[in-house]
Structures are given as structure tokens and as C-alpha cells.
N, C-alpha and C. Protein backbone atom coordinates (compact mmCIF):
# COMPACT_ATOMS: atom_id res chain seq x y z
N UNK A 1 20.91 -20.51 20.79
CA UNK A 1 20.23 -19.97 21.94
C UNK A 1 18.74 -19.89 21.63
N UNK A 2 17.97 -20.95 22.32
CA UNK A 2 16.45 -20.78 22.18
C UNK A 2 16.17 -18.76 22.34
N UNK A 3 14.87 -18.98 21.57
CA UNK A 3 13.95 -17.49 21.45
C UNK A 3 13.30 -17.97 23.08
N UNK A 4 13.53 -16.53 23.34
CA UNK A 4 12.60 -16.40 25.10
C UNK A 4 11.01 -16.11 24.40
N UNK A 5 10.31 -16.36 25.49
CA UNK A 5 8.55 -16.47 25.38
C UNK A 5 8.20 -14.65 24.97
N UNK A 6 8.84 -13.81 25.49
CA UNK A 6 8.68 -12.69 25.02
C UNK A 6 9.32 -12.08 23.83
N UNK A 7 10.51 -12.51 23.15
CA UNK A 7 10.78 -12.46 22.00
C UNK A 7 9.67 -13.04 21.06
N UNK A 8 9.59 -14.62 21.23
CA UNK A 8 8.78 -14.66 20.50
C UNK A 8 7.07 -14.37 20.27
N UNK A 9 7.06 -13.97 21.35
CA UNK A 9 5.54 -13.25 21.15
C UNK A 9 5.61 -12.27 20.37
N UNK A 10 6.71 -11.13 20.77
CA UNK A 10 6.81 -9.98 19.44
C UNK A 10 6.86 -10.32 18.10
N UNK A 11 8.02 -11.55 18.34
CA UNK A 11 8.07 -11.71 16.84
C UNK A 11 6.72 -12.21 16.14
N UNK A 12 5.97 -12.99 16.65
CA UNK A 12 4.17 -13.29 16.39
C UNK A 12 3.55 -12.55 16.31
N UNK A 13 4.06 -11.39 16.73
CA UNK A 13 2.94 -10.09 16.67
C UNK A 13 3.16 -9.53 15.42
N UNK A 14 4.66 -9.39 15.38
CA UNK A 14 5.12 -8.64 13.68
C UNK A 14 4.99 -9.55 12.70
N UNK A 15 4.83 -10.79 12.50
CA UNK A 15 4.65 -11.68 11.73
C UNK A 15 3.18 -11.67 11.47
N UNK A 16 2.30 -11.45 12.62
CA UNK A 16 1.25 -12.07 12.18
C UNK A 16 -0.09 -10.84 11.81
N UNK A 17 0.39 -9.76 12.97
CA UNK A 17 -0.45 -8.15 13.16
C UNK A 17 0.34 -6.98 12.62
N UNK A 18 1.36 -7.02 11.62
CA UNK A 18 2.19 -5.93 11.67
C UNK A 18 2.27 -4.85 11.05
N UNK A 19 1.29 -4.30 11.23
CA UNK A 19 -0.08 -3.26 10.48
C UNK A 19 0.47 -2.20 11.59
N UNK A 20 0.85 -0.98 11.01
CA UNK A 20 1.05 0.25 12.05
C UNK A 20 0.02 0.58 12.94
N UNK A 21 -1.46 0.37 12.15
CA UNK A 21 -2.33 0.60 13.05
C UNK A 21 -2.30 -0.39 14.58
N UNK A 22 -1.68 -1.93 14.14
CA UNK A 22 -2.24 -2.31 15.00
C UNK A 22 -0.74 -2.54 16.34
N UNK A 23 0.01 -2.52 15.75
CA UNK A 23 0.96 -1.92 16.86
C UNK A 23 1.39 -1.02 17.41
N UNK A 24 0.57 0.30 17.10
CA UNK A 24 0.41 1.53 17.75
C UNK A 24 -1.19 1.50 18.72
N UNK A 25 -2.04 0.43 18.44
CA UNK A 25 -2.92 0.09 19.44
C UNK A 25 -2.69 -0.69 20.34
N UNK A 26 -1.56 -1.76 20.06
CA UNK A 26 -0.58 -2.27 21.69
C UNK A 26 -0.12 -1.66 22.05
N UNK A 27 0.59 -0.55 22.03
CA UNK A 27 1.26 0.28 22.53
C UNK A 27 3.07 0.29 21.59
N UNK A 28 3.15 -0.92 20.79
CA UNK A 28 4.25 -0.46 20.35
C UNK A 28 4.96 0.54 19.63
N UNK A 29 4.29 1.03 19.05
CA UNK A 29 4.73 2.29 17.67
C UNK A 29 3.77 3.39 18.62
N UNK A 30 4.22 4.53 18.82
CA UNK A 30 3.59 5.87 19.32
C UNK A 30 3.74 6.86 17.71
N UNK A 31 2.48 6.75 16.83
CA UNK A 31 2.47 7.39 15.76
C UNK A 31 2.36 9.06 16.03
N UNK A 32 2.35 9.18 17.29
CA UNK A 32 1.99 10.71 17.19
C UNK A 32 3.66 11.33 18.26
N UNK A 33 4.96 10.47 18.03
CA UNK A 33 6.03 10.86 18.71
C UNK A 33 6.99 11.47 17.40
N UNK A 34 7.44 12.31 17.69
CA UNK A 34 8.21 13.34 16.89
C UNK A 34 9.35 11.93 15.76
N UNK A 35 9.58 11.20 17.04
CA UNK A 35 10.36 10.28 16.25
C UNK A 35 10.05 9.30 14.94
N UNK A 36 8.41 8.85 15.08
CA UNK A 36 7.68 8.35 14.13
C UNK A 36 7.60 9.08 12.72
N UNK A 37 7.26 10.40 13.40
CA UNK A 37 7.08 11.10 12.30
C UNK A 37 8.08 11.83 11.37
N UNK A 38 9.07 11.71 11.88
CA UNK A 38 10.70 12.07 10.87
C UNK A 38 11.25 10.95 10.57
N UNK A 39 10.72 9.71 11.07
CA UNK A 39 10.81 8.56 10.14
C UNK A 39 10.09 8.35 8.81
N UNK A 40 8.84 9.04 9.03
CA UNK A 40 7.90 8.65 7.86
C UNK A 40 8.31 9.69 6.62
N UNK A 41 8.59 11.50 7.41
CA UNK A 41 9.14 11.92 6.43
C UNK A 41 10.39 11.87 5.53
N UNK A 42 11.49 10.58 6.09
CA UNK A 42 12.51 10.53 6.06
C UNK A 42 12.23 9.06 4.81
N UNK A 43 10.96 9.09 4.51
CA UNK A 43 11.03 7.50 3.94
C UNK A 43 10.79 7.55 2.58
N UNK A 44 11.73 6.43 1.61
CA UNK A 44 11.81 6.50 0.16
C UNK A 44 10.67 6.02 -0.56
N UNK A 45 9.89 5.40 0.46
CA UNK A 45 9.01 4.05 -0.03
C UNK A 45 7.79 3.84 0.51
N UNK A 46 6.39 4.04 -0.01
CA UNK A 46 5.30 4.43 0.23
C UNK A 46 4.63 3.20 -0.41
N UNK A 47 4.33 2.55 0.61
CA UNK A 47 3.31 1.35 0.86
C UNK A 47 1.57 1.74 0.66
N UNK A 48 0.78 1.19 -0.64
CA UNK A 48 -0.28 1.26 -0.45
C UNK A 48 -1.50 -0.06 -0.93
N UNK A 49 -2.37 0.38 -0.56
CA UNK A 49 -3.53 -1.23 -1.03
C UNK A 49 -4.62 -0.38 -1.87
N UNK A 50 -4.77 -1.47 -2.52
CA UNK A 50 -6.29 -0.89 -3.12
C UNK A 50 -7.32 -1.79 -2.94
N UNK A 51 -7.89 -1.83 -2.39
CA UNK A 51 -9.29 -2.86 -2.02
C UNK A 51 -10.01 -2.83 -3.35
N UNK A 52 -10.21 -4.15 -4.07
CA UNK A 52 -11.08 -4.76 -4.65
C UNK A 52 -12.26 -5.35 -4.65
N UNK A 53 -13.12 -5.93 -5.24
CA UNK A 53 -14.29 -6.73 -4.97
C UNK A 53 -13.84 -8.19 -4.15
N UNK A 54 -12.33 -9.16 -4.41
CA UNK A 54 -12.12 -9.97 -4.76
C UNK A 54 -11.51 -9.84 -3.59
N UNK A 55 -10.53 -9.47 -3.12
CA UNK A 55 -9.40 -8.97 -2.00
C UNK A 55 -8.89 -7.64 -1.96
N UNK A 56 -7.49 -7.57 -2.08
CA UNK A 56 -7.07 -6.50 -2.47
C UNK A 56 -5.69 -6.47 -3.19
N UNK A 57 -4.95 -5.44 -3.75
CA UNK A 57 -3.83 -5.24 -4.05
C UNK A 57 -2.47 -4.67 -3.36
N UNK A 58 -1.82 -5.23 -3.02
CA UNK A 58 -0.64 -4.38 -2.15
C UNK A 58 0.63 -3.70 -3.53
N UNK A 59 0.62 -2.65 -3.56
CA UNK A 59 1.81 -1.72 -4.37
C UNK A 59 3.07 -1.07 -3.16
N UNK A 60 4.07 -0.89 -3.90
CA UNK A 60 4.65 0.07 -3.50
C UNK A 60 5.57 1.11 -4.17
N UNK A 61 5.66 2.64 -3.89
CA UNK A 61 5.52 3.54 -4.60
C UNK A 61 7.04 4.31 -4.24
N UNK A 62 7.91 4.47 -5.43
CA UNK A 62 8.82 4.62 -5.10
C UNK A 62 9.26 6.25 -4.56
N UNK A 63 8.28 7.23 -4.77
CA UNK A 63 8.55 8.01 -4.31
C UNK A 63 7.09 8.78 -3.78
N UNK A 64 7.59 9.81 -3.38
CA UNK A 64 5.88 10.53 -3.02
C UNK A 64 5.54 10.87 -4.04
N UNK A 65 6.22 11.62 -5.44
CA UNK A 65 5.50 11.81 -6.23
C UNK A 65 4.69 11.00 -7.37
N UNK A 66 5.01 9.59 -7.35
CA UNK A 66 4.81 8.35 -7.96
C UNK A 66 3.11 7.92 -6.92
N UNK A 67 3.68 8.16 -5.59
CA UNK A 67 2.25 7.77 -4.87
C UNK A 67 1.27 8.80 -5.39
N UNK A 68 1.71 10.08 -5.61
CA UNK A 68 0.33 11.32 -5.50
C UNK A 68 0.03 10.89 -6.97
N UNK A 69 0.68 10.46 -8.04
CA UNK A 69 0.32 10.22 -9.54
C UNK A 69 -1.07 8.87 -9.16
N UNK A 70 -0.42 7.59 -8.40
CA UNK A 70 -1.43 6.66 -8.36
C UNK A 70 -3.34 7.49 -8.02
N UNK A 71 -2.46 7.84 -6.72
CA UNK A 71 -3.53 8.32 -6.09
C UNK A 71 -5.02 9.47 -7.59
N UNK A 72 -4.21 10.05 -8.37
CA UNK A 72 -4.79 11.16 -8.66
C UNK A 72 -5.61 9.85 -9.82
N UNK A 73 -4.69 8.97 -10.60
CA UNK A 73 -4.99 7.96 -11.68
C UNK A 73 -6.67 7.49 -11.09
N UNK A 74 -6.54 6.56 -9.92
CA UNK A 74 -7.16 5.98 -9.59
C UNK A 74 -8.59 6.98 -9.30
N UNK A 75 -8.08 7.91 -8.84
CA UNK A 75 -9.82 8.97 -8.38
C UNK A 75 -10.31 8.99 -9.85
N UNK A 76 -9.30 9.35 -10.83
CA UNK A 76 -10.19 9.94 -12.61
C UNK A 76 -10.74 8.45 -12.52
N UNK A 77 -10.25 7.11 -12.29
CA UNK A 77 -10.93 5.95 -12.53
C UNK A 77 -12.23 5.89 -12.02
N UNK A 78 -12.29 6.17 -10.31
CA UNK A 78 -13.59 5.72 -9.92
C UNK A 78 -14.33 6.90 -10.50
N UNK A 79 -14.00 7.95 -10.34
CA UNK A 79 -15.03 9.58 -10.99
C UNK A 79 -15.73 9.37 -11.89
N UNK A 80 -14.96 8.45 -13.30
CA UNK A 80 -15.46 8.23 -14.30
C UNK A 80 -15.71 6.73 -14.81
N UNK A 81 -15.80 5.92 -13.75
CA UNK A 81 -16.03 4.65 -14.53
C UNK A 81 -17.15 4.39 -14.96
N UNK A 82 -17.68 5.30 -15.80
CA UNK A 82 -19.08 4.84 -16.36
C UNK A 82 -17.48 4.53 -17.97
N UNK A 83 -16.57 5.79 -17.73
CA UNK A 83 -16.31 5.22 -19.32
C UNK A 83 -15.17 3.98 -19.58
N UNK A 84 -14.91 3.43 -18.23
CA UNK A 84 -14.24 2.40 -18.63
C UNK A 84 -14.12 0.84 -19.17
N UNK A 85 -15.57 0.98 -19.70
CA UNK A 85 -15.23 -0.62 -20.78
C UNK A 85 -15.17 0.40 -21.92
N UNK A 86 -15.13 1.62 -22.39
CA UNK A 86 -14.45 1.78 -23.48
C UNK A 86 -13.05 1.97 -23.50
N UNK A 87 -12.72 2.48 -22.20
CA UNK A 87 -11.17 2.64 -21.93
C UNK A 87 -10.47 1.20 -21.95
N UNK A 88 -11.39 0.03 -21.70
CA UNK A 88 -10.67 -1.18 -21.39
C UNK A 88 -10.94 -1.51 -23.07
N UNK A 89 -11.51 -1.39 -23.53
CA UNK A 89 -11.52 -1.68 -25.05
C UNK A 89 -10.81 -1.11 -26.21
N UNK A 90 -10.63 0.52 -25.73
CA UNK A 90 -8.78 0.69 -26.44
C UNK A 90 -7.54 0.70 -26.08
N UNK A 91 -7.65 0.02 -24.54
CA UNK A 91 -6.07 -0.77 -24.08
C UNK A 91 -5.96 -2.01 -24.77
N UNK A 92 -7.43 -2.59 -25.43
CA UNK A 92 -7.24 -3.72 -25.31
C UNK A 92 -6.92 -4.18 -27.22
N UNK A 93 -7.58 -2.79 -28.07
CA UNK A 93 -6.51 -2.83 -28.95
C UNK A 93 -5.53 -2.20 -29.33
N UNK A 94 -5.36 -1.27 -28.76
CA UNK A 94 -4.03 -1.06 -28.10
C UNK A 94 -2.75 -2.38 -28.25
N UNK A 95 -2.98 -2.92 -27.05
CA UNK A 95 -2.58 -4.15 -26.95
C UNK A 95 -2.06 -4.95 -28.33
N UNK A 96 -3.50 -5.64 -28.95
CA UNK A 96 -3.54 -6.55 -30.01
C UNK A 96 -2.05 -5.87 -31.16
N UNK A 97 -2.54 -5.03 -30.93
CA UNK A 97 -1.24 -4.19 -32.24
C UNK A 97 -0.04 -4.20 -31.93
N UNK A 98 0.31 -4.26 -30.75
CA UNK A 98 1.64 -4.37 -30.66
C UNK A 98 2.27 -5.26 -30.68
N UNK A 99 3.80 -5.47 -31.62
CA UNK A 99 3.91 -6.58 -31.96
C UNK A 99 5.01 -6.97 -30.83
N UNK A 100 5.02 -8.66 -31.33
CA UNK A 100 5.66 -9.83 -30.42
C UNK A 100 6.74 -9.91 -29.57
């Protein structure tokens, strides 16, 4: 059974825009309906990015308390990256020592 012109437009939309933000600005997802939101609290799995110079990174975090750990890691990173080429220099023998 061929896809109808409106199936597949959705499906183009979730394939191609399927960013909460941007299907709660078509009107599909209502982020502020009781139902959205006992979905989100109801969820195992916490999707996040970290924007780079280069692109970015997509993770995902298996619980909330695994996300609030990233989250807290990453602030001591930017707070203090004056000290991280020394931090990258004792991961990095760190590293060398451990064996094969």
C-alpha cells in the first residue's frame, strides 16, 4: 500500500526536523500539555549535545543522575580550562602506563 502525501510529509518532517523544538513550533508536540510532561518525567534516557568548535557531540545519559554528573564535569571543565593542557597531559600519561 503506497504512503499517502500526508503520511509522507510527516514522515519528512521526523526524518528530516525532528528536534522537539521544532515540532512543537508546527504544532505537533504541545510541550506545555500535562501529557508531554509525564512523558518526560516518565523517561529513562536523557539525550544531550555538546557544541564544539568543529560541530558537535550527541550523548546519551542513562539516567538523570548520570546527566546531572555530565552536566556538573563539564562546567569544572569550562570554569577551569586555563588548567587543562595539564589535565590533558596527566591523562595522557596516565594513559602511556597502562599496559596492553
Amino acid at each position: 500500500m503506497p504512503l499517502s502525501k500526508d503520511m509522507l510529509e510527516e514522515f519528512l518532517i521526523f526524518e528530516n526536523k525532528g528536534s522537539i523544538s521544532h515540532l512543537a513550533k508546527i504544532g505537533i508536540v504541545n510541550k506545555n500539555s500535562e501529557l508531554y510532561r509525564q512523558k518526560c518525567m516518565d523517561s529513562t534516557y536523557y539525550p544531550f549535545s555538546i557544541a564544539l568548535t568543529n560541530g558537535r557531540v550527541e550523548l546519551i545519559a542513562t539516567s538523570y543522575e548520570t546527566l546531572k554528573n555530565w552536566i556538573i564535569g563539564i562546567n569544572l571543565l569550562v570554569s577551569n580550562k586555563k588548567h587543562i593542557p595539564k589535565l590533558k597531559q596527566l591523562m595522557d600519561l596516565n594513559v602511556s602506563k597502562m599496559p596492553c
